[in-house]
N, C-alpha and C. Protein backbone atom coordinates (compact mmCIF):
# COMPACT_ATOMS: atom_id res chain seq x y z
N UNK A 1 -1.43 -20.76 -33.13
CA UNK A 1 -0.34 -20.44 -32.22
C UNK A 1 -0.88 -20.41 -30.79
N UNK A 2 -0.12 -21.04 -29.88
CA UNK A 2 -0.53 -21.30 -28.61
C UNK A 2 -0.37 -19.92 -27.87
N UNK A 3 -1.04 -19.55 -26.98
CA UNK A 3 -0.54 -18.14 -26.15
C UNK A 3 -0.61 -18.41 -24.75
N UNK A 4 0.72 -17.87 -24.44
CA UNK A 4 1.03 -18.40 -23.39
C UNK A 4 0.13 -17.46 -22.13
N UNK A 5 0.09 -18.73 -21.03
CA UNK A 5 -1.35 -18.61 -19.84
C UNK A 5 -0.48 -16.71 -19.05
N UNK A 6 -1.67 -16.03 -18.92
CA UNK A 6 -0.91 -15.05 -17.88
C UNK A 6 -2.20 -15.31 -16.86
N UNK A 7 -0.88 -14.74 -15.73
CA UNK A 7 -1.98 -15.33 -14.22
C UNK A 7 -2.08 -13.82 -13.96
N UNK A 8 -3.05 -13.58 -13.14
CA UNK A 8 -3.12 -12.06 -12.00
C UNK A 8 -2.29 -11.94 -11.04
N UNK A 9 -1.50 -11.03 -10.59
CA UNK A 9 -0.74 -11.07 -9.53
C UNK A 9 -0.93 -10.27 -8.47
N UNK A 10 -1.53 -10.58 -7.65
CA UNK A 10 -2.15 -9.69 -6.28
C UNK A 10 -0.89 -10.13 -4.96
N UNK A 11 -1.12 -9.01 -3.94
CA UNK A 11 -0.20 -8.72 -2.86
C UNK A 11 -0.84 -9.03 -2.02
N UNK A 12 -0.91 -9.72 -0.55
CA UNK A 12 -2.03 -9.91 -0.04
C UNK A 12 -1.42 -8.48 0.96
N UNK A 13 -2.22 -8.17 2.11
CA UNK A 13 -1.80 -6.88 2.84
C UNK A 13 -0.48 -7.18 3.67
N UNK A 14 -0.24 -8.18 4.30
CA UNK A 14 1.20 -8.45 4.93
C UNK A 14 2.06 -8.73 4.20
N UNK A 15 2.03 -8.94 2.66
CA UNK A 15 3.30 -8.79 2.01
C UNK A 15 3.92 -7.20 1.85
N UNK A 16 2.62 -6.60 1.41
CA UNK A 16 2.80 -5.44 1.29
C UNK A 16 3.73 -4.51 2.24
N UNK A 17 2.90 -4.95 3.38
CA UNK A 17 3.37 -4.82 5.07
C UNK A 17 5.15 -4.89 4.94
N UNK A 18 5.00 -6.54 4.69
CA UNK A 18 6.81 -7.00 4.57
C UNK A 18 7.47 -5.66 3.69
N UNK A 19 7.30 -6.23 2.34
CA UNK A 19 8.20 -5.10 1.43
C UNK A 19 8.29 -3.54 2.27
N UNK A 20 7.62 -2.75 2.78
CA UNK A 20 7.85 -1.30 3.00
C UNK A 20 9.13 -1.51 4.18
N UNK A 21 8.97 -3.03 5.19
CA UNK A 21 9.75 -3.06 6.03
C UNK A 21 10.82 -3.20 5.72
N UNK A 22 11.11 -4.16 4.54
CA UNK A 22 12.28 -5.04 4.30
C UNK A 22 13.17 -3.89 3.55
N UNK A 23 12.25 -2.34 3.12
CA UNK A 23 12.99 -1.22 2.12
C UNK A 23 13.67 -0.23 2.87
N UNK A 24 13.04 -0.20 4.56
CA UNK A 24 13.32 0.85 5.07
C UNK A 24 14.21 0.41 5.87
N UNK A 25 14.30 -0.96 6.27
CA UNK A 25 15.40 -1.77 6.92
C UNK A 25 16.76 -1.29 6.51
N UNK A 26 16.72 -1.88 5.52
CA UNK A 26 18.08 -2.10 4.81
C UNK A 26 18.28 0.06 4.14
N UNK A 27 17.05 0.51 3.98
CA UNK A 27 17.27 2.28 3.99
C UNK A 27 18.33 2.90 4.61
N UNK A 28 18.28 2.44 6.20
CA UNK A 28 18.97 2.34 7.14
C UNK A 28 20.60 2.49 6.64
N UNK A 29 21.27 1.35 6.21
CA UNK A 29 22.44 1.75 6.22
C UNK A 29 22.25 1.68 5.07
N UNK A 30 21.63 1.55 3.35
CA UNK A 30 21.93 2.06 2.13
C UNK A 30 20.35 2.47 1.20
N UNK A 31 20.28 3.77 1.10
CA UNK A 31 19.17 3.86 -0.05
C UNK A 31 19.12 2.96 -1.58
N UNK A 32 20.70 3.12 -1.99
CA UNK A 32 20.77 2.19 -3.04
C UNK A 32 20.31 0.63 -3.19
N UNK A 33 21.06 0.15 -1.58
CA UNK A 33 21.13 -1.22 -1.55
C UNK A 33 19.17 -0.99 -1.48
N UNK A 34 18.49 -0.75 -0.78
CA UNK A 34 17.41 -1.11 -0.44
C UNK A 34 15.94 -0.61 -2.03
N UNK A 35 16.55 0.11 -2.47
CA UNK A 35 16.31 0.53 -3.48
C UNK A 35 16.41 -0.96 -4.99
N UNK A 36 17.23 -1.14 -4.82
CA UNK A 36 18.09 -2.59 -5.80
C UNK A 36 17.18 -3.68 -4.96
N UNK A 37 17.21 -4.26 -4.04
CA UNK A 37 16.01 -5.10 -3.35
C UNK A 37 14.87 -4.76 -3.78
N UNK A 38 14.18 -4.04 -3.10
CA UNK A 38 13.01 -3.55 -3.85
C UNK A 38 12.65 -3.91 -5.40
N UNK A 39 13.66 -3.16 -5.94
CA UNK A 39 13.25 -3.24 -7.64
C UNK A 39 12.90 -4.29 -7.69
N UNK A 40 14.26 -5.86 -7.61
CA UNK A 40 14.37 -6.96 -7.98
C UNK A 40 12.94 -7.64 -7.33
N UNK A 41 12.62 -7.91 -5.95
CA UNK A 41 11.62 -8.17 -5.65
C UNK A 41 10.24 -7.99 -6.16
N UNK A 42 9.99 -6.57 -6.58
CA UNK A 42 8.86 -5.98 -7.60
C UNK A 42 9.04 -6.98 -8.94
N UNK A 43 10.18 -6.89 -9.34
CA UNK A 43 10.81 -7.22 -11.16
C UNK A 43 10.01 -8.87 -10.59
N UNK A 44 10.54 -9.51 -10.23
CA UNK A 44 9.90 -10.91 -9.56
C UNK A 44 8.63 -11.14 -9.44
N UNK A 45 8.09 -10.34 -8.87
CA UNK A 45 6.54 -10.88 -8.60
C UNK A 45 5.80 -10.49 -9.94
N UNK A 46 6.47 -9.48 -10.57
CA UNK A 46 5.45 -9.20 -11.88
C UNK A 46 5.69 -10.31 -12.86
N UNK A 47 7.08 -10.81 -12.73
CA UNK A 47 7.71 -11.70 -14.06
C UNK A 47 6.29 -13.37 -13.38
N UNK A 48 5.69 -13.30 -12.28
CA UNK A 48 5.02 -14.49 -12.26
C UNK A 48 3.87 -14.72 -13.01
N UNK A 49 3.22 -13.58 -13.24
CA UNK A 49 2.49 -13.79 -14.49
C UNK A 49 2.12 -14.18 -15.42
N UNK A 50 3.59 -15.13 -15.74
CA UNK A 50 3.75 -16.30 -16.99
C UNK A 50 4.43 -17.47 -16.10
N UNK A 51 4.33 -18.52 -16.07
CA UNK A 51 5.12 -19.57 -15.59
C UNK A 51 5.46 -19.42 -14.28
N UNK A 52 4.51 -19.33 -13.48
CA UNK A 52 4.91 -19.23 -12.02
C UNK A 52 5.02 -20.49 -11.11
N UNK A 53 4.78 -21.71 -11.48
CA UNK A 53 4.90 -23.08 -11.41
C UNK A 53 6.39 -23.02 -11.33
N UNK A 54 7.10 -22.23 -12.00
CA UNK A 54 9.02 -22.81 -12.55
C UNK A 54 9.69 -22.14 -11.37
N UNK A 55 9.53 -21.85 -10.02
CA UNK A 55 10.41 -21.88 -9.31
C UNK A 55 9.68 -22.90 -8.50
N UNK A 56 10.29 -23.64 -6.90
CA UNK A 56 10.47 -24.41 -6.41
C UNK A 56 9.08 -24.72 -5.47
N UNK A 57 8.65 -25.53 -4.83
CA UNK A 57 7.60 -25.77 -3.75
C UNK A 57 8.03 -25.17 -2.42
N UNK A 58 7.46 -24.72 -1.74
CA UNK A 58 7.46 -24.71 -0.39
C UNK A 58 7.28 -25.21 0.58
N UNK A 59 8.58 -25.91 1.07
CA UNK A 59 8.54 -26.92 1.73
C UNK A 59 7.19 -26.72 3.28
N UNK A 60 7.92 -25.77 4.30
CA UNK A 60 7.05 -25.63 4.94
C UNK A 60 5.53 -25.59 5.15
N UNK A 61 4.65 -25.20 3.63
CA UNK A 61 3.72 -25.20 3.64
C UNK A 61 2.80 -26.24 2.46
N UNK A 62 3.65 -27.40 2.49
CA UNK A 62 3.26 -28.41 1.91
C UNK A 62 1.83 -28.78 2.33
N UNK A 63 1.59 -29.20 4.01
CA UNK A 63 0.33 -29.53 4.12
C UNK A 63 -0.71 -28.25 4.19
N UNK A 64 -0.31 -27.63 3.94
CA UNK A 64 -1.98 -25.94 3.54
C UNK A 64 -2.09 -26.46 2.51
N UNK A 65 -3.65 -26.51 2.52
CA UNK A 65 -3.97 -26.23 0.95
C UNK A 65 -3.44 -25.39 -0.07
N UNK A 66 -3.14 -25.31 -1.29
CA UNK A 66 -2.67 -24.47 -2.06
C UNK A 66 -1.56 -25.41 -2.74
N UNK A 67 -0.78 -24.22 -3.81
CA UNK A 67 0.15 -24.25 -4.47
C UNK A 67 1.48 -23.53 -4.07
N UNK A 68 1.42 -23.54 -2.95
CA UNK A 68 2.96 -22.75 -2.25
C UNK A 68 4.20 -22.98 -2.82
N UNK A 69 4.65 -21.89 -3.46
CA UNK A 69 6.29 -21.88 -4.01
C UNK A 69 6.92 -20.22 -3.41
N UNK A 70 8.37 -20.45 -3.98
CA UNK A 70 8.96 -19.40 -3.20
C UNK A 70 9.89 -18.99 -4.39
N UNK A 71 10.97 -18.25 -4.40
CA UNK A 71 11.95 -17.36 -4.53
C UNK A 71 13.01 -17.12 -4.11
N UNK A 72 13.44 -16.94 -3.67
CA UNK A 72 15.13 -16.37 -3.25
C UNK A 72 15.08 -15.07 -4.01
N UNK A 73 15.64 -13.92 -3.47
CA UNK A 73 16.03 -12.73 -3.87
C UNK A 73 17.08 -12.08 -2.92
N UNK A 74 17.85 -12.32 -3.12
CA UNK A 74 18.87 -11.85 -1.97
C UNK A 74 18.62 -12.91 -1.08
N UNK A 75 18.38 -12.19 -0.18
CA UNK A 75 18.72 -13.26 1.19
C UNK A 75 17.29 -12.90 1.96
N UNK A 76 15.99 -12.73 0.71
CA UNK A 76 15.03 -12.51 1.16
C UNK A 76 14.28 -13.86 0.37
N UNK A 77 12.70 -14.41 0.60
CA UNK A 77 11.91 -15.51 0.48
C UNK A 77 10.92 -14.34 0.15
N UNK A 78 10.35 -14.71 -1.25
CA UNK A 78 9.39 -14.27 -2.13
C UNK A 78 8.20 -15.37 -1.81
N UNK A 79 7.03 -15.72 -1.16
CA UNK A 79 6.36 -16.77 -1.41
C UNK A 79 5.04 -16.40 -1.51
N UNK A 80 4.52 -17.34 -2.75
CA UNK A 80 3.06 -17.22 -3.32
C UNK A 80 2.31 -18.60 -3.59
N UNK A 81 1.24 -18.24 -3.49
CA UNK A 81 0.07 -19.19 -4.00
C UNK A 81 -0.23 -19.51 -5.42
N UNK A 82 -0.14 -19.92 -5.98
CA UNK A 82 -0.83 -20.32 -7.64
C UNK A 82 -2.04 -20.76 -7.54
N UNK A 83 -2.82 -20.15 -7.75
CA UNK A 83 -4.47 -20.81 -8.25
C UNK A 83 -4.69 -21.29 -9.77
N UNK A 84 -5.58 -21.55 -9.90
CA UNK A 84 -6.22 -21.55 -11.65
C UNK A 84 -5.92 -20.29 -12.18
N UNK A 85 -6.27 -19.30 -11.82
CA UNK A 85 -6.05 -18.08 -12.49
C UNK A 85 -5.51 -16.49 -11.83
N UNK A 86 -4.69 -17.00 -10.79
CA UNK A 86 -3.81 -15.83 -10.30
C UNK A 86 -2.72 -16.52 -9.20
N UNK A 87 -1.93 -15.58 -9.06
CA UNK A 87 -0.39 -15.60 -8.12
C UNK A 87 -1.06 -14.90 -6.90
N UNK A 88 -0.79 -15.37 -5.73
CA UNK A 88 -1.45 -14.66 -4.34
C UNK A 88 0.21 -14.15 -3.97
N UNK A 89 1.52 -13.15 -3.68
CA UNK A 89 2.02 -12.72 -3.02
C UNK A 89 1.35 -12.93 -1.35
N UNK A 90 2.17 -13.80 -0.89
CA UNK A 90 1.43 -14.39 0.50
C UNK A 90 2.56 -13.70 1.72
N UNK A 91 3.87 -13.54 1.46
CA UNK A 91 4.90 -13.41 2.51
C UNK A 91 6.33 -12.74 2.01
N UNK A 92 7.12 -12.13 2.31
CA UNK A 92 8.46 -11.85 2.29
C UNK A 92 8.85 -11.83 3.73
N UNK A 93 10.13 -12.47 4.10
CA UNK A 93 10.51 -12.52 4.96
C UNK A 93 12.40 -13.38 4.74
N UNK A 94 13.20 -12.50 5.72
CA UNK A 94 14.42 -13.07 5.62
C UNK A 94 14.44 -13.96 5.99
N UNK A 95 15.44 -14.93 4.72
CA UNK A 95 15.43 -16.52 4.91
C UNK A 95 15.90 -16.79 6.46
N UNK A 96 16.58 -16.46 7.34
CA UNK A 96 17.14 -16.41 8.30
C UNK A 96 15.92 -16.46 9.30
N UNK A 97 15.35 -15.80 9.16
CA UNK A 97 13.62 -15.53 10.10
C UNK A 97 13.01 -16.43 10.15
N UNK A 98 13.28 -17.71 8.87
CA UNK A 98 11.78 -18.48 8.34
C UNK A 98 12.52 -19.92 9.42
């Protein structure tokens, strides 16, 4: 039986950075709403662990070296690196920003 590949999933420090901003932003006018972001965003980066290839390329950072793909979560951009053997969390930022 084949077992399926799990990758490592690390935050680099400015994602980290992003998420506390993107929670206290939206805190602002709803704990819930920013609370529900959060989760989903967290729920996301952990679910890359298996098959993180299956969402889309990143256009913008086609010519960097790497494996750049992204996300959608709301009306926020999840984007990471794929190596051989881990997910880099590289950026969050509103699609609107990018």
């Amino acid at each position: 039986m084949n077992k399926i590949k799990e990758y490592i999933v690390k935050w680099d420090d400015e994602a980290k950075i992003e998420l506390r901003y993107i929670y206290d932003h939206i805190k602002q006018q709803s704990e819930t709403n920013a609370k529900q972001v959060r989760t989903e965003i967290l729920k996301t980066a952990r679910s890359l662990k298996n098959m993180p290839e299956r969402y889309e390329s990143y256009p913008p950072m086609e010519r960097i070296p790497g494996n750049y793909r992204y996300k959608e979560i709301f009306s926020y951009l999840l984007i990471y690196d794929v190596t051989e053997t881990e997910v880099h969390i590289v950026k969050l930022a509103h699609k609107r920003k990018i």
